[in-house]
Protein backbone atom coordinates (compact mmCIF):
# COMPACT_ATOMS: atom_id res chain seq x y z
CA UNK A 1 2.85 21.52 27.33
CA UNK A 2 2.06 24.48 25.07
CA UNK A 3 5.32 24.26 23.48
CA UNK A 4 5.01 20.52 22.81
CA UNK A 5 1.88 20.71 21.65
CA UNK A 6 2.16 23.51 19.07
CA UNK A 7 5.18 21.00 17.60
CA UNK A 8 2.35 18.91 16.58
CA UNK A 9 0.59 20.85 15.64
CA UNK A 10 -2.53 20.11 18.55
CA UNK A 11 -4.50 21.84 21.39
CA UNK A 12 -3.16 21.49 24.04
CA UNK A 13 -6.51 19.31 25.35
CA UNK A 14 -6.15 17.32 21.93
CA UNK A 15 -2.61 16.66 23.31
CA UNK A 16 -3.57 15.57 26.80
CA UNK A 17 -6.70 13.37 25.58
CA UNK A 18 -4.14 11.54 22.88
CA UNK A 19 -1.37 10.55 25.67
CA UNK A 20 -4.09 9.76 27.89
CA UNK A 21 -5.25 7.27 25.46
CA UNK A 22 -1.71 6.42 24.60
CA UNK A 23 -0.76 5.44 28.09
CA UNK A 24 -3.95 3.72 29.00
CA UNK A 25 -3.39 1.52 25.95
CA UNK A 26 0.45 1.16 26.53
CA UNK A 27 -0.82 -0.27 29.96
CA UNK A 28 -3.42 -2.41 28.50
CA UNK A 29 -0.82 -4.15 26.40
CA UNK A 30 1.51 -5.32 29.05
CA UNK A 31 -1.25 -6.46 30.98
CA UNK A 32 -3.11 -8.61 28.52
CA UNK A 33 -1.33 -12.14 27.66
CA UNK A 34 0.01 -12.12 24.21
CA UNK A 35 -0.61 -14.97 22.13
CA UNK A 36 2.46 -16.12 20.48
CA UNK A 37 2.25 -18.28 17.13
CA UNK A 38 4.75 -20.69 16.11
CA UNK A 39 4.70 -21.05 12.30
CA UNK A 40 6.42 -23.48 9.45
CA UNK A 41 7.81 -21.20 7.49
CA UNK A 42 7.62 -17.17 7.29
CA UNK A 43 4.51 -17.46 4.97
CA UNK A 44 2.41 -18.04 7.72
CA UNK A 45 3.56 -14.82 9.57
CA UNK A 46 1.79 -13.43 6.90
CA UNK A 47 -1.57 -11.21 8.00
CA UNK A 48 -3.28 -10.59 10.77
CA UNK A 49 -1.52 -6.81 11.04
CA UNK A 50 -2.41 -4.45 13.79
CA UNK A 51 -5.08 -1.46 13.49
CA UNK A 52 -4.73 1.46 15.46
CA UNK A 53 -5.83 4.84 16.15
CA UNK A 54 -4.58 7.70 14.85
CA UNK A 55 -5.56 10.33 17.53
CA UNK A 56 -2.38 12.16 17.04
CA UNK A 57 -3.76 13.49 13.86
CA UNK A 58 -7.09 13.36 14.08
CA UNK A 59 -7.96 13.10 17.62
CA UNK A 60 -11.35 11.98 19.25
CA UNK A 61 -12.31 11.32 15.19
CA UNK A 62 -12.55 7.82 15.20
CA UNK A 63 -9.92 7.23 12.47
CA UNK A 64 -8.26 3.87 12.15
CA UNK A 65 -5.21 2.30 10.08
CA UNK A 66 -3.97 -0.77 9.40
CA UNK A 67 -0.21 -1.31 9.41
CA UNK A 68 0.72 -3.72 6.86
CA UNK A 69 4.43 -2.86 6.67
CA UNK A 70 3.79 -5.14 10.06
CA UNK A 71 3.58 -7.81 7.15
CA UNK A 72 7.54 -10.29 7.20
CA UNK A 73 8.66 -8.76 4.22
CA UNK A 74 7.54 -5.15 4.90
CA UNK A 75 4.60 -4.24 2.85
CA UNK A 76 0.76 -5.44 1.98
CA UNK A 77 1.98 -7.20 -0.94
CA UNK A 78 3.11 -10.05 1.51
CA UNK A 79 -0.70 -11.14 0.95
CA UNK A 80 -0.84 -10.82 -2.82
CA UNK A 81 2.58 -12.72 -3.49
CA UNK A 82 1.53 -15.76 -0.90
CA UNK A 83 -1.74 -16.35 -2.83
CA UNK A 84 -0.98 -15.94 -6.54
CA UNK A 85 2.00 -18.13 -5.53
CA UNK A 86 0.09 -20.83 -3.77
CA UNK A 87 -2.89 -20.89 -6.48
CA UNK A 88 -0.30 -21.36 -9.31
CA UNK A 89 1.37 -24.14 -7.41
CA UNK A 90 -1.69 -25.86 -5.95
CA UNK A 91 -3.07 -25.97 -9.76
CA UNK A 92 0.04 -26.80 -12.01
CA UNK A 93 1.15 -23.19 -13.45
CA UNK A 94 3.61 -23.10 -11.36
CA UNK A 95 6.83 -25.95 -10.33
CA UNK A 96 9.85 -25.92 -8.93
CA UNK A 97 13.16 -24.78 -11.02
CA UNK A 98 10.57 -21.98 -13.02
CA UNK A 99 11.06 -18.45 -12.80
CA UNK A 100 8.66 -16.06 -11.50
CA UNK A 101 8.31 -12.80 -13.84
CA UNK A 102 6.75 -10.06 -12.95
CA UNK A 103 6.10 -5.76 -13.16
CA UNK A 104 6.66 -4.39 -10.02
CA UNK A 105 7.64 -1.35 -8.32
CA UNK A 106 9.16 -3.48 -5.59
CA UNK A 107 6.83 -4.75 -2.94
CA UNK A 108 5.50 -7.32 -4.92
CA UNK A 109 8.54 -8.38 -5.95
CA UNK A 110 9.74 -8.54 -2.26
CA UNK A 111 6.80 -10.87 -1.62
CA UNK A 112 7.27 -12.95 -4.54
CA UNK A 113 10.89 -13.00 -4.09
CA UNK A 114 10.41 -14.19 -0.20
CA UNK A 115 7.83 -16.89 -2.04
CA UNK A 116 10.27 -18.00 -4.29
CA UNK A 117 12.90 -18.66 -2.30
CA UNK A 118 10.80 -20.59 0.06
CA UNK A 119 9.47 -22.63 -2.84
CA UNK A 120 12.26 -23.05 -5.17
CA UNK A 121 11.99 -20.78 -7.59
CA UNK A 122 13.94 -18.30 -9.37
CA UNK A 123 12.45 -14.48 -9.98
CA UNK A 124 13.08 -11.87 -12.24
CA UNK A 125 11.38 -8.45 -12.09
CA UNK A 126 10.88 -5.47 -14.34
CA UNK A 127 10.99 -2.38 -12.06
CA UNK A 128 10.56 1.37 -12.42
CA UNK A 129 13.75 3.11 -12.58
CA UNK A 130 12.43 5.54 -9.86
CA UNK A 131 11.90 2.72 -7.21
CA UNK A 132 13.94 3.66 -4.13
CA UNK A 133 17.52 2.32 -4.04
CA UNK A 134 16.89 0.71 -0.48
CA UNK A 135 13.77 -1.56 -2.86
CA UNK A 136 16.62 -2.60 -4.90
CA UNK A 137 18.82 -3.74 -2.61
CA UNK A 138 16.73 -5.56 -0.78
CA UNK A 139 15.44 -7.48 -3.69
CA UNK A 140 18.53 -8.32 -4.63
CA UNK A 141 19.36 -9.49 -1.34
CA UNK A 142 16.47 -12.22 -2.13
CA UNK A 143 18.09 -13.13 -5.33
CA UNK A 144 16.12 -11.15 -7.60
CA UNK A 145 17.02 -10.60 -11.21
CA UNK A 146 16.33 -6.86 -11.69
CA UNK A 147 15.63 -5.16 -15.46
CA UNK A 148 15.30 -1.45 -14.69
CA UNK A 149 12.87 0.37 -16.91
CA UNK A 150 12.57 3.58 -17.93
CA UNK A 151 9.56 5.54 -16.20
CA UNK A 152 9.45 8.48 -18.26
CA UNK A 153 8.60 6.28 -21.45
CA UNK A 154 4.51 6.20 -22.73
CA UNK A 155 3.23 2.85 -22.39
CA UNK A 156 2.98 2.76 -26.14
CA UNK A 157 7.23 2.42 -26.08
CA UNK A 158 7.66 -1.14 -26.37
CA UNK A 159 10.48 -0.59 -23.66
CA UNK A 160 8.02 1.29 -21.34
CA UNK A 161 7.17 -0.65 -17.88
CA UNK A 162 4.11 -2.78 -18.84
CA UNK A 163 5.98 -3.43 -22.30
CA UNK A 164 9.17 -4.77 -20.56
CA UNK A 165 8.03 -7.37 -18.73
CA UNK A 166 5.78 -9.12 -21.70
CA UNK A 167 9.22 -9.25 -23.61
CA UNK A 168 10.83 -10.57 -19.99
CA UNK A 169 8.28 -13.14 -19.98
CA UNK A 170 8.78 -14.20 -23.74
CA UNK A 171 12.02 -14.09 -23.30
CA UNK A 172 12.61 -16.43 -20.45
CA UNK A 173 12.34 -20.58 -19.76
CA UNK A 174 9.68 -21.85 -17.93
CA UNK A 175 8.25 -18.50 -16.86
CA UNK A 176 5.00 -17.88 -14.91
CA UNK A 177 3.89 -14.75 -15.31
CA UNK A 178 1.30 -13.74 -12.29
CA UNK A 179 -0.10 -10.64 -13.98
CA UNK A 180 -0.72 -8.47 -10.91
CA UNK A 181 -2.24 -6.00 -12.74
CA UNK A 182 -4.80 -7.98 -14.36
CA UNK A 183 -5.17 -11.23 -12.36
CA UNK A 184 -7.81 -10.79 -9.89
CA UNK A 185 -6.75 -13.12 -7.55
CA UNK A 186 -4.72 -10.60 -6.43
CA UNK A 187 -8.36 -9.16 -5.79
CA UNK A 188 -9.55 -12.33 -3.73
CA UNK A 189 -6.48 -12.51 -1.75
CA UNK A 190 -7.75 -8.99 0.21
CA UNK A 191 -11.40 -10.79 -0.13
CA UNK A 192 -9.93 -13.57 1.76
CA UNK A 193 -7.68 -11.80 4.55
CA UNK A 194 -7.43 -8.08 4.84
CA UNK A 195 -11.77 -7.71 4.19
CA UNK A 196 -12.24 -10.13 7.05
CA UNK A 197 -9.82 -8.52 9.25
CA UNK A 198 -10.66 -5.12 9.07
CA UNK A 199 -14.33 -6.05 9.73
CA UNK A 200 -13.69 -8.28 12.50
CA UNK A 201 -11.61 -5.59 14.17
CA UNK A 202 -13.93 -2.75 13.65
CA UNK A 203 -16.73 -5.09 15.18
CA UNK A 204 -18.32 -4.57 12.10
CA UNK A 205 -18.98 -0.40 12.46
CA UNK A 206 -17.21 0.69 9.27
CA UNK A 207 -18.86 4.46 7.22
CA UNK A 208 -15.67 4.78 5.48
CA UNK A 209 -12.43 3.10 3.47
CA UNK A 210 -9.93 5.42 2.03
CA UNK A 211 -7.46 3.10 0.26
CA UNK A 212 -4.79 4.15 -2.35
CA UNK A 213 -5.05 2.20 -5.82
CA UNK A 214 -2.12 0.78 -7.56
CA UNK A 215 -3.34 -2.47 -8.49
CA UNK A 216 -6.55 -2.00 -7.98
CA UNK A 217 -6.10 -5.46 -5.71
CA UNK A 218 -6.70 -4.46 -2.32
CA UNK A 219 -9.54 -1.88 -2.37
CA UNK A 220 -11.04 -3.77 -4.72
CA UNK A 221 -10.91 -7.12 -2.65
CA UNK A 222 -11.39 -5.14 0.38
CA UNK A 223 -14.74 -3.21 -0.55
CA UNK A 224 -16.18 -5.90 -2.11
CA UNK A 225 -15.89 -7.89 1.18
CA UNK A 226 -17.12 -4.68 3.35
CA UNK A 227 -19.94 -3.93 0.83
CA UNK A 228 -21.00 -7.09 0.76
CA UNK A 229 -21.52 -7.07 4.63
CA UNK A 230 -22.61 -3.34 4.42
CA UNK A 231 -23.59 -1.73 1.05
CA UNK A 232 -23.77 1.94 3.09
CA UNK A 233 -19.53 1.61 3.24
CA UNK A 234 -18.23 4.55 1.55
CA UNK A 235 -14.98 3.37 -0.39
CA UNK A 236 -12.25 6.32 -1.69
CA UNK A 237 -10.08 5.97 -3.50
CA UNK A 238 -6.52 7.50 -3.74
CA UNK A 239 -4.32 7.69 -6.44
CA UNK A 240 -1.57 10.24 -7.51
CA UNK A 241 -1.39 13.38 -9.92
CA UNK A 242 -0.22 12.11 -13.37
CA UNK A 243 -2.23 8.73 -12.81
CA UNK A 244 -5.03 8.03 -15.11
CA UNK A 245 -7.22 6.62 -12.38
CA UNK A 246 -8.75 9.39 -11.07
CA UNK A 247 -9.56 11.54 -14.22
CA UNK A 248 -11.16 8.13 -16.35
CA UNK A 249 -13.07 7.54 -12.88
CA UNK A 250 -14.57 10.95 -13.31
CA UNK A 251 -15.34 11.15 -17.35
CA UNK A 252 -14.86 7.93 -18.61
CA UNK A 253 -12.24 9.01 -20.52
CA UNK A 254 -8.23 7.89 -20.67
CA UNK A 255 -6.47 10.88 -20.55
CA UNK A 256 -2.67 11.27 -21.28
CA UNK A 257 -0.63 10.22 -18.22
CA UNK A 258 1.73 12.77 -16.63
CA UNK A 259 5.00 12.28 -14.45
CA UNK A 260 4.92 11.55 -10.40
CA UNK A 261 7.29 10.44 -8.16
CA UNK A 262 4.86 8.37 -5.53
CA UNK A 263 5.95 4.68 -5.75
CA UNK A 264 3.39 2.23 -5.84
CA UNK A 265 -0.11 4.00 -6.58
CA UNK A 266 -1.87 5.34 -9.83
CA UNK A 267 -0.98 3.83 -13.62
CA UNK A 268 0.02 4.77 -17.27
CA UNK A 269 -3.05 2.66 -18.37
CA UNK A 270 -6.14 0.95 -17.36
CA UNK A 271 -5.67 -2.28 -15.67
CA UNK A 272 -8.55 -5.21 -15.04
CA UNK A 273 -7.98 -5.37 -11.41
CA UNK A 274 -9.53 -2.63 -10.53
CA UNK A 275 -13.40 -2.95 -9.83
CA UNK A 276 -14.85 0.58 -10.36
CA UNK A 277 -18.47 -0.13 -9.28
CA UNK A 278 -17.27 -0.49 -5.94
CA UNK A 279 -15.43 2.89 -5.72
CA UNK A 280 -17.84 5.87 -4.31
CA UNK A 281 -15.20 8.62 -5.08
CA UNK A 282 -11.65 9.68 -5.90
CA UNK A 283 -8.79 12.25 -4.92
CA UNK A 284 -6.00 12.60 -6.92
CA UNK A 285 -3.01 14.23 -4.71
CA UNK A 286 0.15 15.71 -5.75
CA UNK A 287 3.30 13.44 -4.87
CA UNK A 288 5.00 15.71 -2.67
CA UNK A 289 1.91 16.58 -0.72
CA UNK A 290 2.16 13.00 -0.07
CA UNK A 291 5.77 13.27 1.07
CA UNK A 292 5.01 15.77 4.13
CA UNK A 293 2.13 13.63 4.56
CA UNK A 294 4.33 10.88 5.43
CA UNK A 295 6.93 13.03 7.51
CA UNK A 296 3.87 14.31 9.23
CA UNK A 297 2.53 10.43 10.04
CA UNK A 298 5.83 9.99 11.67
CA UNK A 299 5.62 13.39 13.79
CA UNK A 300 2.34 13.15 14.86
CA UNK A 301 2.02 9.11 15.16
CA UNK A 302 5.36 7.67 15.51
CA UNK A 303 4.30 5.59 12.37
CA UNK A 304 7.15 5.45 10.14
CA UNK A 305 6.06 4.62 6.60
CA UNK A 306 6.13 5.53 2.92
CA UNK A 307 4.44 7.62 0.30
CA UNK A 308 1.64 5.34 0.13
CA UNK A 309 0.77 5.89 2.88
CA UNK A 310 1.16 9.66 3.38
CA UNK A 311 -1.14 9.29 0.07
CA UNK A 312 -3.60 7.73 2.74
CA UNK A 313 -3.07 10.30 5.62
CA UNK A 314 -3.37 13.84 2.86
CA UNK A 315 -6.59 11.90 1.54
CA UNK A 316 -7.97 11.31 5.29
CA UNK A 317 -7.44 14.85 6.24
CA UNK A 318 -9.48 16.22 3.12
CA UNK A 319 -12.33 13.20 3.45
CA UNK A 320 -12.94 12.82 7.25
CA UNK A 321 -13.48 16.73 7.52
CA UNK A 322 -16.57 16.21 4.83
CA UNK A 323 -18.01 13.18 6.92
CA UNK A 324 -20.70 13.36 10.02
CA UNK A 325 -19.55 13.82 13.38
CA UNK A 326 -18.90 10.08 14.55
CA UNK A 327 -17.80 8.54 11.06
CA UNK A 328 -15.56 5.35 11.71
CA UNK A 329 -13.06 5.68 9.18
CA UNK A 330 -10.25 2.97 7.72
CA UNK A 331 -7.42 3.16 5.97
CA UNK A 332 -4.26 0.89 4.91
CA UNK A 333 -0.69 1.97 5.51
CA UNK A 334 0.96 -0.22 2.82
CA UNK A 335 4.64 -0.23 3.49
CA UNK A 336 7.28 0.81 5.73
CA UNK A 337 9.21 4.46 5.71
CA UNK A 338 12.82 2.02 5.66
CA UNK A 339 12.61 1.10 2.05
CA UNK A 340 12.65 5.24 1.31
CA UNK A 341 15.83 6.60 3.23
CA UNK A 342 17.31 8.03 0.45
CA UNK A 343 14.19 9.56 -1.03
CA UNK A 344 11.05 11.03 1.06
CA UNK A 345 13.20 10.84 4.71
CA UNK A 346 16.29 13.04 2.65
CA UNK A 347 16.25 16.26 3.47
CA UNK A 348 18.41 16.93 0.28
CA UNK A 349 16.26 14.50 -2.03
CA UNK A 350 12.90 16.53 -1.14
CA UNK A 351 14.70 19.95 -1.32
CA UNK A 352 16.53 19.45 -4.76
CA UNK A 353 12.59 18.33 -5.64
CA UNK A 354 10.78 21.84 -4.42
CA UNK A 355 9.24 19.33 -1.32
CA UNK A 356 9.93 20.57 1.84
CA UNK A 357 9.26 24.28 2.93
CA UNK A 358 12.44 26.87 3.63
């Protein structure tokens, strides 16, 4: 047991108290009749992700995540690309035989992608050349059209990320352009789903939210529906070293943006999705912190998922410490560890990167 238990870096009592819990629930879930849903089409798979306990890590803390890589096409962005994709066809923007066009670093695209093929659309996607090459590959199994941009350029470059895909968007027939960045329905589609859920299955006893920010969409959408219901909610947010976020969060000021490897979180430049009066605080971690974060998810939780969400779990374990004895604390794991093989779960990757330890 002692041996075990040092592995993971718990007491031995944590240990005992976490597979108690683990087996009691294990039991509990073969017991209980499972629901099963018959939808139309893999849209409405959609939502409605699991939240669980992460007493491997933080044990009798009352720490909770949600796992949206639970989501059909493997990330939280399922949500976003249903709903811009269903406003723009519901009000005209959007028809059959157009082409979807968007900046992504590859979850959204996924999700559009899945949309697009279920509605009958083509897609085409500007993406960061240091998205993983399992992100690709899947897109591309969807029938994405792929530009690869540069990520070391400055957003001033007119071939820098948020550059490229105005010129893709010119450049193209018929496009619709959904403008995750800026288009706060991205916003209301986490008002509309994830909010709810996460405050139904708390039973409504939330202190805390620790989300990361790329978009700004979902801890925007998601605080404003928890605040709304509780003002007391204290909302983090997490973004990565060489993102603007945090610093202009702190001083009001844009600073220059530095280099990172995390996929998915922090920006170049300030984007309209994100609603600041309804962040209490940021932390700003380093991207291969955020690497052994996620190796040490998978360790400690058997939750296999990316950078994003080790960007959760290194935020957690410097916020919960800080909070009274009791908090009940929530946080998002955005996407699945699959779509990063070849980066953060290869050994030689983080080792030519100065990431793992000798």
């Amino acid at each position: 047991m002692e041996e075990v238990a040092q592995a993971h870096a718990l007491h031995p009592g944590q240990l005992a108290a976490f597979r108690a819990r683990f087996l009691a629930g294990a039991r509990g879930a073969l017991e209980r009749p499972q629901p099963r849903r018959v939808f139309e089409s893999v849209a409405g798979a959609i939502g409605d992700t699991p939240l669980v306990r992460l007493g491997g890590t933080f044990g009798e803390r009352p720490v909770y995540a949600k796992l949206e890589f639970t989501n059909p096409g493997g990330s939280i962005k399922d949500r976003v690309a249903r709903h811009l994709v269903e406003a723009a066809a519901a009000d005209g923007r959007l028809s059959p035989g157009d082409t979807i066009v968007e900046a992504s670093s590859g979850n959204t695209a996924a999700g559009l992608a899945m949309m697009a093929r279920l509605g009958g659309y083509r897609c085409k996607f500007a993406v960061r050349s240091r998205t993983s090459r399992e992100k690709l590959q899947a897109l591309r199994a969807l029938g994405a059209e792929l530009e690869l941009v540069d990520a070391s350029l400055p957003p001033e470059h007119p071939e820098s990320y948020n550059r490229a895909v105005e010129s893709l968007v010119r450049d193209t027939p018929r496009a619709y352009f959904p403008d995750q960045h800026n288009n706060r329905e991205n916003n209301a589609a986490h008002y509309a789903t994830t909010g709810p859920e996460i405050w139904e299955q708390m039973e409504g006893r939330i202190d805390c939210l620790v989300a990361g920010i790329g978009t700004g969409g979902t801890i925007s959408g998601v605080a404003r529906y928890l605040k709304e219901r509780d003002p007391a909610i204290h909302v983090v947010g997490v973004d990565p070293v060489g993102s603007i976020f945090t610093p202009y969060f702190r001083t009001g000021q844009i600073p220059a943006p530095g280099p990172y490897l995390l996929e998915g979180l922090g920006d170049e430049e300030l984007i309209r999705c994100v609603e600041w009066e309804l962040i209490d605080a940021m932390v700003q971690v380093e991207s291969g912190e955020a690497f052994r974060a996620a190796r040490r998810l998978a360790e400690r939780e058997a939750i296999f998922a990316g950078g994003s969400s080790g960007a959760a779990l290194w935020a957690l374990e410097q916020v919960v410490p800080t909070l009274p004895p009791g908090s009940r604390v929530v946080t998002l794991f955005p996407d699945s560890g699959k779509s990063y093989l070849s980066t953060i779960y290869d050994d030689a990757w983080m080792n030519e990167r100065g990431f793992l330890d000798d």
